[in-house]
Protein backbone atom coordinates (compact mmCIF):
# COMPACT_ATOMS: atom_id res chain seq x y z
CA UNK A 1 100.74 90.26 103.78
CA UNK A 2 98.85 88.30 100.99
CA UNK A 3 101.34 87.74 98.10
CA UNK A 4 100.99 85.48 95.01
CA UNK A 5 101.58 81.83 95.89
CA UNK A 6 103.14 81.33 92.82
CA UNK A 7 105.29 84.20 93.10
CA UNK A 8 106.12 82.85 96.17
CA UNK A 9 106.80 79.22 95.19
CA UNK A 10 109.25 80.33 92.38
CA UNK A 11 111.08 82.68 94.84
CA UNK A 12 111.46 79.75 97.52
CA UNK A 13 112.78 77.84 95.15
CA UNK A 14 114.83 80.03 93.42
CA UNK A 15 116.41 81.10 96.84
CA UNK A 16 117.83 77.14 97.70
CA UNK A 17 118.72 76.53 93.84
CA UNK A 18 120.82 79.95 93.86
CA UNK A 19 119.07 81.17 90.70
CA UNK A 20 117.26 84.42 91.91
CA UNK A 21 119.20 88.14 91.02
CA UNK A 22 119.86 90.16 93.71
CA UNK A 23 116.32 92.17 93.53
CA UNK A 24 114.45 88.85 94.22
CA UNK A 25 116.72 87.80 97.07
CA UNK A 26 116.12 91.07 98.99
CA UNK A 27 111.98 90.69 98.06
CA UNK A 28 112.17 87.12 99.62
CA UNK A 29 114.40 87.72 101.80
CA UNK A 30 112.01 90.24 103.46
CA UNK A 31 108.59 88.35 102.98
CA UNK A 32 110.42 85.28 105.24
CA UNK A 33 110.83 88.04 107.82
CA UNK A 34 107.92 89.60 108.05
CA UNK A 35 105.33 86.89 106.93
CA UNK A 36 105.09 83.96 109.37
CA UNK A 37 103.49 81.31 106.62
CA UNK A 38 106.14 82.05 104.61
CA UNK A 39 108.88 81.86 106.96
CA UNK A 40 107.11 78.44 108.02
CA UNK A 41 107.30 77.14 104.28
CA UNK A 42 110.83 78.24 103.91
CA UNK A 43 112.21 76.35 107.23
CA UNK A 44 109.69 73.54 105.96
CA UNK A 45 111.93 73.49 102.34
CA UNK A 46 114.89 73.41 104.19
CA UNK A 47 114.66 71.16 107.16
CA UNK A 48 113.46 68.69 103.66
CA UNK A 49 116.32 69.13 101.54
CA UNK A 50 119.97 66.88 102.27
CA UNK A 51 122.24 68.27 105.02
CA UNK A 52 124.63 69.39 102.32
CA UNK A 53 122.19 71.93 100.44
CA UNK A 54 121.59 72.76 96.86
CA UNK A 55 122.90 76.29 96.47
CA UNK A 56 125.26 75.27 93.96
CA UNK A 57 122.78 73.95 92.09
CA UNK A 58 121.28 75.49 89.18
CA UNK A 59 117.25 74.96 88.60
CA UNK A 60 117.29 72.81 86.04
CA UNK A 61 119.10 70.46 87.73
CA UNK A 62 116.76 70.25 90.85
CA UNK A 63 115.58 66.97 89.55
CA UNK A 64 119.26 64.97 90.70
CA UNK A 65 118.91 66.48 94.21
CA UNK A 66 115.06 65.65 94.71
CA UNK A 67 115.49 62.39 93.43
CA UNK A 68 117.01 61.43 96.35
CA UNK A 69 114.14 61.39 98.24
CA UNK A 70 110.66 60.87 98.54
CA UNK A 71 109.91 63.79 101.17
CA UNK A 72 111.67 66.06 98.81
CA UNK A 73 110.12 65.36 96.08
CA UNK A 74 106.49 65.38 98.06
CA UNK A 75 107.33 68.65 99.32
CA UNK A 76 108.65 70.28 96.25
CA UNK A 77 105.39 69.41 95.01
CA UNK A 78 103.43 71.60 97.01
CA UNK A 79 105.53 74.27 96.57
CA UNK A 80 105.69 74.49 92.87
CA UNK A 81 103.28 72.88 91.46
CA UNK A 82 99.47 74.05 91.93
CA UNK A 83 97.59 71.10 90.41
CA UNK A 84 93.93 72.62 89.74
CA UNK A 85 91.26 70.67 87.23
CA UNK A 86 88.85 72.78 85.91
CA UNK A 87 86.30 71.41 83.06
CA UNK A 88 86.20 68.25 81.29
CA UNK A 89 87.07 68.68 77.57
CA UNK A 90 87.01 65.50 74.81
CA UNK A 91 89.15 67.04 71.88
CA UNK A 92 92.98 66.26 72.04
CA UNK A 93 94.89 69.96 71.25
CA UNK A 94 97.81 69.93 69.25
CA UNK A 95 100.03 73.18 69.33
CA UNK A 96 102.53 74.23 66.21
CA UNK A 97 104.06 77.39 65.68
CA UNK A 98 102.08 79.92 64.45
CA UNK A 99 102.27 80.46 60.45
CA UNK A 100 104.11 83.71 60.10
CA UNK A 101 106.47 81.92 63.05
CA UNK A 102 106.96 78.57 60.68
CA UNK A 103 107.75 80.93 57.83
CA UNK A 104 110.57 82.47 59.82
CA UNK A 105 111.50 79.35 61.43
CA UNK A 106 111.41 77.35 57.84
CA UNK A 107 115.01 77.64 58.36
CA UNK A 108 117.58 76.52 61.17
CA UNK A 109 119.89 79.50 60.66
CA UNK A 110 120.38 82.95 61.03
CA UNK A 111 120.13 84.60 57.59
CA UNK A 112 120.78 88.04 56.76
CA UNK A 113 118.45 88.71 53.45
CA UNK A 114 119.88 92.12 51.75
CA UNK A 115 117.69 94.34 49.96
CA UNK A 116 119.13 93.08 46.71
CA UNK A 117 117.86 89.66 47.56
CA UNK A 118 121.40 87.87 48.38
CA UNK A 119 121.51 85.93 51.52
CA UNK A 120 124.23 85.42 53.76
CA UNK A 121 124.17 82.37 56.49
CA UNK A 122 125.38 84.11 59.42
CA UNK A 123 125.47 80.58 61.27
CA UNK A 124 128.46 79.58 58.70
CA UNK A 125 129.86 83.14 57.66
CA UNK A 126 131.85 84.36 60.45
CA UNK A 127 134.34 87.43 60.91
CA UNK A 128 134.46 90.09 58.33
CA UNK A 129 131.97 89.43 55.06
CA UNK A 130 131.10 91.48 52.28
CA UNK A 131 127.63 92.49 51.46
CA UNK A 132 127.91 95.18 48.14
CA UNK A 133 128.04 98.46 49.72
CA UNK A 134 128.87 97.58 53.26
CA UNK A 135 131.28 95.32 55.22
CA UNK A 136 129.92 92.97 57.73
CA UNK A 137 131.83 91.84 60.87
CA UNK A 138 130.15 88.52 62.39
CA UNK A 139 131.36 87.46 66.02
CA UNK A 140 130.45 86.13 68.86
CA UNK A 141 126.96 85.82 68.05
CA UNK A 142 126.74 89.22 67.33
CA UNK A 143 126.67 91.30 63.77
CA UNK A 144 128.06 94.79 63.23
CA UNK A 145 128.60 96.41 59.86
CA UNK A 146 129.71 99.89 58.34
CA UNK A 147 128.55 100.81 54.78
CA UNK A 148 131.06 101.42 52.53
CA UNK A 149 129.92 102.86 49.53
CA UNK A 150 126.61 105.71 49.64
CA UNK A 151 123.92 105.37 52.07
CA UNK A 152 121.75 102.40 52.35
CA UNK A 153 118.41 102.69 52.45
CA UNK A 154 117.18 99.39 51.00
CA UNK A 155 115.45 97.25 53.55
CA UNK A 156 117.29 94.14 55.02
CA UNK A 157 116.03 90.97 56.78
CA UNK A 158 117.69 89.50 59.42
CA UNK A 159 116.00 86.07 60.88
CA UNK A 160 116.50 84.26 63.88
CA UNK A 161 115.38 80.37 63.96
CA UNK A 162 113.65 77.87 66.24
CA UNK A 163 116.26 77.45 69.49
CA UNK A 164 118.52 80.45 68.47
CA UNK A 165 119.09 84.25 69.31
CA UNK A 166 121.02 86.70 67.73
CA UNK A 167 122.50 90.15 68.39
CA UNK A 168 122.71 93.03 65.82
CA UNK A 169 123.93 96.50 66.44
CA UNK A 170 122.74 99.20 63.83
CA UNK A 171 124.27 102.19 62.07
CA UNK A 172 123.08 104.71 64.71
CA UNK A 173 124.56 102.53 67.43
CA UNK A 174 121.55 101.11 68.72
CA UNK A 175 121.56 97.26 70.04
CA UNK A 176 118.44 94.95 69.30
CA UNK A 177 118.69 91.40 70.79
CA UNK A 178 116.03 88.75 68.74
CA UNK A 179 115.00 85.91 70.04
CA UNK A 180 114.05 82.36 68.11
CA UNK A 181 111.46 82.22 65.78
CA UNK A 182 112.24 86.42 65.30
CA UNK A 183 112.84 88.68 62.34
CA UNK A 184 114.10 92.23 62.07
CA UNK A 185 113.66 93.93 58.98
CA UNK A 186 116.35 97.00 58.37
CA UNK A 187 118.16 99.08 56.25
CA UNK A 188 121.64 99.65 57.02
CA UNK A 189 121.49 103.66 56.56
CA UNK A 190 119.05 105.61 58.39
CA UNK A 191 118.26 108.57 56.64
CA UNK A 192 115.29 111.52 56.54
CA UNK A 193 114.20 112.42 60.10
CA UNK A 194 113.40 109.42 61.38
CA UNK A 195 114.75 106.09 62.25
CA UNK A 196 112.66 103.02 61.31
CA UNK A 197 112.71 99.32 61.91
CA UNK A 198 110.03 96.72 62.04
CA UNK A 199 110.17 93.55 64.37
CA UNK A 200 108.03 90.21 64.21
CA UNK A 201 108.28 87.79 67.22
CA UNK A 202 110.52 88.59 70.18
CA UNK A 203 113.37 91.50 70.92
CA UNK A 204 115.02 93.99 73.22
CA UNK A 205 116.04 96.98 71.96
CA UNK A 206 118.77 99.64 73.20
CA UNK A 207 118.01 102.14 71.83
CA UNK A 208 120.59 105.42 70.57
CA UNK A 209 119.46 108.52 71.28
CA UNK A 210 119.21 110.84 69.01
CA UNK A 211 116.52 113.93 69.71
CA UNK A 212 116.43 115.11 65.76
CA UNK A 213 115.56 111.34 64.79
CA UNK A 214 112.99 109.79 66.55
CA UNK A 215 113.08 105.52 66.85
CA UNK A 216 109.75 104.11 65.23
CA UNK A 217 109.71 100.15 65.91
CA UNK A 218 106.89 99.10 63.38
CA UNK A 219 105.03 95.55 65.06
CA UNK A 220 102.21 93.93 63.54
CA UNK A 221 98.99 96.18 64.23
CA UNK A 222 101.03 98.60 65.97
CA UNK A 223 104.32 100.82 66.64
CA UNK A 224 106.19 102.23 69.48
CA UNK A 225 108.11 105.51 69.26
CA UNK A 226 110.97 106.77 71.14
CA UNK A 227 113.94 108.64 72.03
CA UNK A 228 116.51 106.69 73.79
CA UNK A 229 115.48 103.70 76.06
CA UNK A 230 115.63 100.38 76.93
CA UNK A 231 112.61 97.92 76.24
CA UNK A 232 111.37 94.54 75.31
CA UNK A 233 108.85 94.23 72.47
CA UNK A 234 106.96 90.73 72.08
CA UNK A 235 104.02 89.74 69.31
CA UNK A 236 104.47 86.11 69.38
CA UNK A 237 100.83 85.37 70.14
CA UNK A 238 98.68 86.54 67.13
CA UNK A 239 96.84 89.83 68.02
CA UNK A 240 98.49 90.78 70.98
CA UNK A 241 101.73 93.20 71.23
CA UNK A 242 103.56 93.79 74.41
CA UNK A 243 106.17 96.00 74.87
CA UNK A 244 107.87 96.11 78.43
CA UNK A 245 109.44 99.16 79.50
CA UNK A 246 112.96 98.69 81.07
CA UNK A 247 114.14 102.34 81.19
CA UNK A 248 113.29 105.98 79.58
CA UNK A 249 110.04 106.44 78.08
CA UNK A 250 107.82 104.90 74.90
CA UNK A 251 104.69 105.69 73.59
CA UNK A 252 102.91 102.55 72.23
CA UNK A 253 100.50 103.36 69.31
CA UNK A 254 97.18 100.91 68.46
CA UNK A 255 95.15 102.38 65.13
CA UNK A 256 94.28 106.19 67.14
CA UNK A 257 94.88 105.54 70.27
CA UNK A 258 98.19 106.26 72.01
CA UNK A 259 99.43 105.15 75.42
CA UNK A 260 102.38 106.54 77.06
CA UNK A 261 104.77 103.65 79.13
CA UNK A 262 106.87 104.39 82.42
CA UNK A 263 109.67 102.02 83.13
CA UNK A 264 108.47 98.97 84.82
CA UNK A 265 105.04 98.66 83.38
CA UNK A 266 104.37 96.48 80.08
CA UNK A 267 101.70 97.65 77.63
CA UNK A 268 99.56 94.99 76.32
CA UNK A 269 97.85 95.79 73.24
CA UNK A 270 95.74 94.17 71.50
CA UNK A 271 91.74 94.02 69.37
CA UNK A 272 90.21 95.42 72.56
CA UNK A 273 92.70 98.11 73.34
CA UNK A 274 95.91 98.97 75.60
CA UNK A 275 96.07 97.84 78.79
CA UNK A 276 98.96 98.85 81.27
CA UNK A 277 100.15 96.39 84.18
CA UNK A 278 103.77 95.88 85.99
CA UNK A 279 105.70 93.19 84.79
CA UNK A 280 108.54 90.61 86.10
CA UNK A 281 111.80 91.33 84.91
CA UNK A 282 112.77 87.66 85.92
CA UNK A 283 110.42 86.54 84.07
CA UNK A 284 110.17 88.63 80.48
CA UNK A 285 114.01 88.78 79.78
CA UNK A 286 115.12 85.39 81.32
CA UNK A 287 115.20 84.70 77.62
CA UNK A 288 117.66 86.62 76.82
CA UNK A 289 119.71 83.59 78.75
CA UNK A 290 118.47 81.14 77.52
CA UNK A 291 115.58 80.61 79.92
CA UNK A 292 112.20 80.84 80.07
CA UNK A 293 110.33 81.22 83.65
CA UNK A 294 106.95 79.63 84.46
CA UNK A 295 104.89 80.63 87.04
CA UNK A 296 101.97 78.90 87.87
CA UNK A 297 101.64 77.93 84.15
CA UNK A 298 99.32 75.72 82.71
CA UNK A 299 100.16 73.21 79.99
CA UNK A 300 98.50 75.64 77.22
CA UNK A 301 101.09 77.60 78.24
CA UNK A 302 103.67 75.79 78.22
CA UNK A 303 102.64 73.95 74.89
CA UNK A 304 103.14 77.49 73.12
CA UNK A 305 106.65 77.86 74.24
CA UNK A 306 108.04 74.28 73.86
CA UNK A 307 107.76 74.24 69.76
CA UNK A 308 109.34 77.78 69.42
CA UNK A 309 112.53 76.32 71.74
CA UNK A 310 112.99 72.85 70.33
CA UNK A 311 111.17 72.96 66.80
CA UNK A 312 108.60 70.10 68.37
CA UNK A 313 105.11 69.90 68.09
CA UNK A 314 103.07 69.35 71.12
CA UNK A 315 99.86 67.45 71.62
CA UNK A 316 97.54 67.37 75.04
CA UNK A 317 96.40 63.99 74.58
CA UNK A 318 94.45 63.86 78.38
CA UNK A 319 91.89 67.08 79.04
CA UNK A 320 92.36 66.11 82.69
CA UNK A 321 96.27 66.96 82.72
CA UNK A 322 95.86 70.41 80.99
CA UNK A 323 94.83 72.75 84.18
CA UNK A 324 97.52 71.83 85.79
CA UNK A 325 99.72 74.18 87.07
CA UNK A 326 103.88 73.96 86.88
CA UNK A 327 106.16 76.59 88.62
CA UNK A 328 109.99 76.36 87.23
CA UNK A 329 112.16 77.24 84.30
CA UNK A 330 113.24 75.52 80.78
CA UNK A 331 116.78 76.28 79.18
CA UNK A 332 117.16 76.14 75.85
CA UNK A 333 120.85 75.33 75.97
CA UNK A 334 120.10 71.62 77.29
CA UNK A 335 118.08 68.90 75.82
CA UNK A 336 114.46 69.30 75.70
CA UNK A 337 114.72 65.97 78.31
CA UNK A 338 115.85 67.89 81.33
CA UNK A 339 112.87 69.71 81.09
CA UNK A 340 110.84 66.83 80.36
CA UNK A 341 112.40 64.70 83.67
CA UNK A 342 111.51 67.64 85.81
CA UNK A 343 107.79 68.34 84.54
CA UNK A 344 107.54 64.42 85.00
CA UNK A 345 108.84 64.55 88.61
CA UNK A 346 107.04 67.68 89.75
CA UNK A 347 104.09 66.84 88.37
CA UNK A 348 101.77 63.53 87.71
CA UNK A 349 101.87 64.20 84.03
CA UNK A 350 102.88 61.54 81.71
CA UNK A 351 104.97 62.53 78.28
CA UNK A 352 106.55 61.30 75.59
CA UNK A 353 107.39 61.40 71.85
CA UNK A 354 105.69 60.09 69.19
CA UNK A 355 107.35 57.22 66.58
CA UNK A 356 108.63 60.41 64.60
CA UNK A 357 110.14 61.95 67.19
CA UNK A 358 108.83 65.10 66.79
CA UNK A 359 105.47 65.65 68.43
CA UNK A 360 105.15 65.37 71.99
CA UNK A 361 102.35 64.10 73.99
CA UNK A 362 101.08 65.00 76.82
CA UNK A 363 98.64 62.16 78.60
């Protein structure tokens, strides 16, 4: 059975650190008894790692039990890291967020913008608040409100910063989780015969059904309408949409073209099109906690993820370290240097901060 040797290494790993759901256990679970090379590797991992096991462990904090020795850390290597150099190029690459990302990043806390232009610091106001016409309730990271007064229909802002995410529940009922660098423009009535919203960055959405009042998500370049679902939504790279399917049904709309989505498959959209492929659970809502999964990731990749986190810059200083492949996870909830100490370990690449502290180099 020929399976993904990333896939794999993140699942083998996963499995002794304890951090895999229960629908990953069973899928590894099953490749170790059917596939010999993989059983192999897995009684390889294990026969490496100290008498007393990891399971407790959580992957972040792989790095205190490899550090204790040598053969772990050589073998760990092979399994998650897939070192490949491809092309020789002379120009150091520095990534930043992306512009409309720095504008909603500008500042480092959640901020509800009414339509009337007041803005209220959701990081400081907490419990119930007043906003005109409607009364807001702020807690535990999450904002509900009921209008007071006549219906709403002005549009609201609420933006998420660098490192943060944010809950909101709207007037219909329906639930929209944003992620960092996000913003989710609203009004707090929804009236006519439809039910509108628009969404820049990251989110998933929970959507109330409601047959008479179909759910329009407006995304830059395109829209997604439905019922009642379950989905995640994603147009932090610039041209490209994606909106991952969790449960119920969505039909993703680019210019003329419409493409229906069944659950489990992520739309892609972007200049060229729609394109429709499975995706990783794991993977595209491990942010909702907190954490983002690599697999098989190059530094590119990772050097587009680590300024929307931690509100760093990053610069590839050496084209001969940016091919190379890392398997693992960063949590936003601990210092950037966890990460850092485990990329380090796993891998031969060098980093560090600049004087400033705020760009980091990869050499």
């Amino acid at each position: 059975m020929k399976q993904d040797d990333d896939k794999i290494d993140y699942l083998l790993a996963g499995k002794i650190a304890g951090t895999l759901d229960s629908t990953e256990l069973i899928e590894i679970d099953m490749l170790i008894a059917e596939d010999n090379t993989i059983h192999e590797r897995w009684l390889a991992l294990n026969n490496a790692l100290p008498a007393d096991g990891i399971s407790e462990v959580e992957w972040a904090d792989l790095t205190t039990v490899l550090q204790k020795s040598k053969t772990n850390i050589h073998l760990f290597k092979k399994l998650a890291v897939a070192a490949v150099i491809t092309g020789v190029c002379v120009t150091t690459l520095f990534y930043f967020l992306p512009k409309q990302q720095q504008q909603i990043a500008n500042n480092n806390t959640i901020q509800l913008t009414l339509s009337n232009g007041q803005v209220i610091d959701l990081s400081k106001e907490k419990g119930d608040v007043a906003a005109g016409d409607a009364q807001l309730n702020n807690t535990q990271h999450t904002l509900t409100y009921t209008v007071t007064g006549k219906e709403k229909t002005g549009i609201n802002s609420l933006t998420v910063p660098i490192g943060k995410d944010y809950k909101i529940t709207l007037d219909d009922g329906t639930e929209v989780w944003l992620n960092s660098a996000s913003q989710l423009s609203f009004p707090f009535s929804f009236t006519g015969n439809t039910r509108e919203i628009s969404i820049n960055g990251e989110a998933y959405l929970k959507i109330a059904k409601d047959e008479k009042k179909p759910f329009i998500v407006h995304l830059p370049h395109n829209s997604v309408q439905v019922l009642g679902t379950e989905f995640n939504v994603n147009s932090y790279d610039s041209g490209v949409v994606k909106v991952a399917l969790v449960q119920g049904a969505v039909n993703v709309i680019n210019g003329t073209k419409t493409v229906s989505v069944q659950p489990g498959m992520e739309a892609v959209s972007n200049a060229n099109g729609i394109s429709m492929e499975q995706f990783d659970k794991t993977r595209v809502l491990g942010w909702k906690k907190g954490i983002y999964y690599f697999y098989g990731a190059d530094l590119k990749e990772i050097s587009k993820v680590l300024p929307r986190w931690f509100g760093i810059n990053v610069s590839i200083d050496n084209p001969i370290v940016m091919n190379k492949k890392f398997a693992g996870g960063v949590d936003r909830n601990q210092p950037i240097s966890v990460f850092i100490e485990n990329l380090k370990m796993v891998t031969d690449i060098e980093c560090s901060f600049d004087e400033k502290n705020n760009t980091l180099h990869f050499k």
